[in-house]
Protein backbone atom coordinates (compact mmCIF):
# COMPACT_ATOMS: atom_id res chain seq x y z
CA UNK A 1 -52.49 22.15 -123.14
CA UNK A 2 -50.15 19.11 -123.79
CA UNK A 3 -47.07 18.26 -121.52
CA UNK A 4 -44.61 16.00 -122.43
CA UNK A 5 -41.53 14.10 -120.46
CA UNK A 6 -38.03 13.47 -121.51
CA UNK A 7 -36.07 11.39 -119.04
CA UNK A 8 -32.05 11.16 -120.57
CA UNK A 9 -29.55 8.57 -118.78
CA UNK A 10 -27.74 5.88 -119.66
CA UNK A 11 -28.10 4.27 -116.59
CA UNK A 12 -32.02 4.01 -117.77
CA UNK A 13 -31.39 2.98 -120.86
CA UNK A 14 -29.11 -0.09 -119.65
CA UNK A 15 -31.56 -0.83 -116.95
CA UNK A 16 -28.85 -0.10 -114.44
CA UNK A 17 -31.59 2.17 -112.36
CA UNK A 18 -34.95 2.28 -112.93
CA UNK A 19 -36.66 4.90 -113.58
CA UNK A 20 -39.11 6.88 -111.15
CA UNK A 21 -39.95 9.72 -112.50
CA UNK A 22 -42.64 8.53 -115.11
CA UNK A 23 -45.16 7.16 -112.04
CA UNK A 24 -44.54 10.58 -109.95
CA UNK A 25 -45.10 12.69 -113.10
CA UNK A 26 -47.96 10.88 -113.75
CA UNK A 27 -48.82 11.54 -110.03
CA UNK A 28 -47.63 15.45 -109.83
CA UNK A 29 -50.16 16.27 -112.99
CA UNK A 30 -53.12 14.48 -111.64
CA UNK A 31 -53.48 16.05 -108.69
CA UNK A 32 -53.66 19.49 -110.27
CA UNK A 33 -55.99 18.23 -112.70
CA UNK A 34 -53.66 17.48 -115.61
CA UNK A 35 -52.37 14.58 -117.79
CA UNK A 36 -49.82 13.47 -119.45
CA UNK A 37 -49.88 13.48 -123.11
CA UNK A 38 -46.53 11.95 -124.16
CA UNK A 39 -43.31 10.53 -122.49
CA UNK A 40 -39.97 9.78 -124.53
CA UNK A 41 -36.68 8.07 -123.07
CA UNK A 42 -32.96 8.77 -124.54
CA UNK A 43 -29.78 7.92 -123.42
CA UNK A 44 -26.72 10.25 -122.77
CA UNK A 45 -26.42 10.86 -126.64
CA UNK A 46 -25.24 14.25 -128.06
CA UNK A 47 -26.91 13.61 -131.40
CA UNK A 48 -30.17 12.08 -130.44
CA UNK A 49 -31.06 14.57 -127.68
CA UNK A 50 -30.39 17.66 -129.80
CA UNK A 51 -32.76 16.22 -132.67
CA UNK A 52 -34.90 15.40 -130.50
CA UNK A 53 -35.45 18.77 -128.47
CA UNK A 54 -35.46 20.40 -132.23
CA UNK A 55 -38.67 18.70 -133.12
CA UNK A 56 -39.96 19.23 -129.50
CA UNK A 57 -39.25 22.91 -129.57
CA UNK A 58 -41.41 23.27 -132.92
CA UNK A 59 -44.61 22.25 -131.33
CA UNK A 60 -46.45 24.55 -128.52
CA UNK A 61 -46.19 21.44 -125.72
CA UNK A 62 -45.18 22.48 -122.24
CA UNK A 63 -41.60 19.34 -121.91
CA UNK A 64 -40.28 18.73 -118.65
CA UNK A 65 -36.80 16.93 -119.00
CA UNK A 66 -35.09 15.33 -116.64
CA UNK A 67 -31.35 14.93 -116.59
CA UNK A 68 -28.42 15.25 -117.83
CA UNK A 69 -27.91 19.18 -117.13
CA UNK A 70 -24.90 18.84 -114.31
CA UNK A 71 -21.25 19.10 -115.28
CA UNK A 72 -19.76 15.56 -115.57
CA UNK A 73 -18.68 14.58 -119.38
CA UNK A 74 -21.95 12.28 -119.69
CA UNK A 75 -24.36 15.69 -119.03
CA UNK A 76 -24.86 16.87 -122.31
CA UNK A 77 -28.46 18.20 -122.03
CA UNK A 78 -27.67 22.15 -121.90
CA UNK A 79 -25.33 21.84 -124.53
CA UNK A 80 -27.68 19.90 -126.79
CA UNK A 81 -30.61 22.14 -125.82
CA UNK A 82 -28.76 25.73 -127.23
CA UNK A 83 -27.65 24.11 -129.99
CA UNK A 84 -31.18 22.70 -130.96
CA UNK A 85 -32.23 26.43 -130.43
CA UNK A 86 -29.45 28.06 -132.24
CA UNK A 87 -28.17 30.32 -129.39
CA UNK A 88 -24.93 29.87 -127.35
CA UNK A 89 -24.53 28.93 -123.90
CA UNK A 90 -23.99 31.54 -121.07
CA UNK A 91 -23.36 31.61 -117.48
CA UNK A 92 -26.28 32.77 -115.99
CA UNK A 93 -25.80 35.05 -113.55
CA UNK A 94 -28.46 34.38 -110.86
CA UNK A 95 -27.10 30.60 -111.57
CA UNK A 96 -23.72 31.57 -110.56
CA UNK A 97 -24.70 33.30 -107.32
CA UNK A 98 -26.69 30.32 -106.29
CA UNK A 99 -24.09 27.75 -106.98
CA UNK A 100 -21.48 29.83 -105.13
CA UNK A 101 -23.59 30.60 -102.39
CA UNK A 102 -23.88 26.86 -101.92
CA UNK A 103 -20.25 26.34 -102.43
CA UNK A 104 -19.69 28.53 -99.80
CA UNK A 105 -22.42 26.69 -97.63
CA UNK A 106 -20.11 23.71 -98.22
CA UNK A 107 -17.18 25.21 -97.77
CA UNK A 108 -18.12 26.74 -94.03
CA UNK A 109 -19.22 23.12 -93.30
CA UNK A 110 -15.96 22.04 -93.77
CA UNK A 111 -14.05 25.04 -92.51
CA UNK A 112 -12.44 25.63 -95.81
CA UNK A 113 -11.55 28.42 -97.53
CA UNK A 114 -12.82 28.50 -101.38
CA UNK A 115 -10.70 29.76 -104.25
CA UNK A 116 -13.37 31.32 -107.10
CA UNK A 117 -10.70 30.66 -109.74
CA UNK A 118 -10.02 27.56 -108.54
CA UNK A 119 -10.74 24.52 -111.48
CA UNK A 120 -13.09 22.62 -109.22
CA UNK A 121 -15.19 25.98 -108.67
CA UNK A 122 -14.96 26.65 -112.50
CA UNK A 123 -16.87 23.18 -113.21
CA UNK A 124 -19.21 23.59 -111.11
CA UNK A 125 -19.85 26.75 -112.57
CA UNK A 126 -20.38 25.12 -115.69
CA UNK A 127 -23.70 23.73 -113.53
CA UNK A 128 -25.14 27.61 -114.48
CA UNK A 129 -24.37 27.72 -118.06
CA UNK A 130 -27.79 27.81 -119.92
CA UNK A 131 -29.01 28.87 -123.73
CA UNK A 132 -29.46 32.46 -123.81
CA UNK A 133 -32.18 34.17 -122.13
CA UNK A 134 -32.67 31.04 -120.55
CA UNK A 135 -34.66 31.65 -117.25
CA UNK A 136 -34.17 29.69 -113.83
CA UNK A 137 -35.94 27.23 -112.11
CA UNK A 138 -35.18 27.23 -108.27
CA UNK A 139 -33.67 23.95 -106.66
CA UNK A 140 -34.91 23.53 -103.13
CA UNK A 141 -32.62 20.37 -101.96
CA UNK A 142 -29.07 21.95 -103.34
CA UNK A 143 -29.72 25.73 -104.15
CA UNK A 144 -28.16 24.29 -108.29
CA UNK A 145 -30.92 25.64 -110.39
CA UNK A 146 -32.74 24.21 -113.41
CA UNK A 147 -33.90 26.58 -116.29
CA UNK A 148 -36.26 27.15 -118.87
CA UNK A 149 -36.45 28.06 -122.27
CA UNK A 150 -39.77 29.23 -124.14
CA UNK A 151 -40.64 27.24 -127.46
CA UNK A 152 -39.68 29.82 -130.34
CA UNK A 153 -43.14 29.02 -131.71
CA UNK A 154 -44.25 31.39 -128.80
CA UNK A 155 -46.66 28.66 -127.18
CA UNK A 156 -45.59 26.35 -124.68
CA UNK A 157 -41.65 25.61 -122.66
CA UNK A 158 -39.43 23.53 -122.28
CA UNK A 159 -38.50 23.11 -118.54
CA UNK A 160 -34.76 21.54 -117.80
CA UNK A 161 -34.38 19.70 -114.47
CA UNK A 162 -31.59 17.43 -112.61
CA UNK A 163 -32.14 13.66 -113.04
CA UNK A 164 -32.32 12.91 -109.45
CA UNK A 165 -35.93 12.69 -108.31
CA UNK A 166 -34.90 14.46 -104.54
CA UNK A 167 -34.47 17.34 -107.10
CA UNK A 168 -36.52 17.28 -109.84
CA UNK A 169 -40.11 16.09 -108.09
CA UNK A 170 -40.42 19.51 -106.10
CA UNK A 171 -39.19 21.59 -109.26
CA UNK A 172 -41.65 20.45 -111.33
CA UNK A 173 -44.18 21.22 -108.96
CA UNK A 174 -42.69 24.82 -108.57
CA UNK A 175 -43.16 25.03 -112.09
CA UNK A 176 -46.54 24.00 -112.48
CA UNK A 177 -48.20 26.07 -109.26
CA UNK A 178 -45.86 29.16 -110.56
CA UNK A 179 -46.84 29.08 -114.10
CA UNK A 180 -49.92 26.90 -114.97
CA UNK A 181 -51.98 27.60 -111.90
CA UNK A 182 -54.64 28.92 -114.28
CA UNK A 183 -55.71 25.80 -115.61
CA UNK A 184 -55.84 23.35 -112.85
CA UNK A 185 -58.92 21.07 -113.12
CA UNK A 186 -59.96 22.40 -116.13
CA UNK A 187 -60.64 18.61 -117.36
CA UNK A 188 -62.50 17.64 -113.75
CA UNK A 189 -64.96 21.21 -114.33
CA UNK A 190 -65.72 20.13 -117.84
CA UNK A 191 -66.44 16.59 -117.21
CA UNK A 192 -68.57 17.63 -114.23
CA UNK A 193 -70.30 20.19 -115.87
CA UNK A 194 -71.08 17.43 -119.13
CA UNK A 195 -72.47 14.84 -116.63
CA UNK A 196 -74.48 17.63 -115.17
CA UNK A 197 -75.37 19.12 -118.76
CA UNK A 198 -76.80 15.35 -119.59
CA UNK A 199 -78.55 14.50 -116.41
CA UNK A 200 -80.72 17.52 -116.86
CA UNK A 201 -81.08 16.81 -120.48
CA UNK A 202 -82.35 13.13 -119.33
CA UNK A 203 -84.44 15.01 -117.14
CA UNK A 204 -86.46 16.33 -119.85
């Protein structure tokens, strides 16, 4: 099994803010036994990021990508990753209940009332608009989900999360002890079991 990181920001790419998520990746796999195979960086570019999820989607790698899936003009991620799939975007519908049920968190804060058809609402909205029969990935620090899509090969995902690492560290590991529990320390069991496999052998 071969997992892969995207990270996507301009703000990387200038060196404006550096990134963190490479080190805690790195970090989150190890301690469940796993590695990192590969790790690509992009900026906030339409073209680029849709080529690139296109090849990534071919292969049978499990991707987690971080960024550029909120609502601003610069967030181009979701939009990029149904078109490198060749579905449309679609407001998800356990998306929208969580954003509005932290909109409405927000708004009780501030003793406001909220207006659904309101513009600001409808952007933020936006926030739950994934490829079709996209699934969700469940955001502990702001209830605004991530999703995930399956490769089309039929092996491997492609798991979409929020560029801030407050977010995106404890989604990743939802995603991994959900999903991949099955083959933690596979690696540390076989390299045990060859170092105990040639001791005997030297035994002999």
């Amino acid at each position: 099994m071969a997992i892969g990181l995207i990270i996507i920001g301009d703000e990387i790419m200038s060196g404006k803010r550096a990134d963190q998520h490479f080190r805690k990746v790195v970090e989150i796999l190890a301690a469940r036994g796993l590695q990192l195979a590969w790790a690509e960086y992009l900026g906030d570019d339409a073209d680029r990021i849709t080529a690139m999820l296109k090849r990534t989607f071919c292969g049978s790698d499990i991707v987690f990508s971080c960024g550029g899936i909120g609502a601003t003009p610069d967030d181009h991620t979701r939009q990029c990753a149904a078109a490198a799939l060749g579905v449309p975007l679609m407001l998800h519908a356990d998306a929208e209940d969580r954003i509005m049920e932290r909109v409405q968190e927000m708004a009780k804060a501030e003793g406001k009332d909220i207006d659904p058809d309101s513009p600001d609402i409808r952007n933020r909205l936006k926030m739950g608009e994934f490829p079709q029969n996209a699934n969700i990935i469940p955001n502990p620090f702001n209830k605004i989900p991530g999703f995930s899509v399956p490769n089309p090969g039929g092996k491997g995902a492609h798991y979409f999360l929020p560029g801030f690492p407050v977010m995106a560290w404890p989604m990743i590991e939802w995603v991994l002890d959900t999903n991949y529990s099955a083959v933690f320390h596979q690696r540390d069991w076989l390299e045990k079991n060859r170092c105990w496999s040639i001791a005997r052998r030297n035994q002999c």
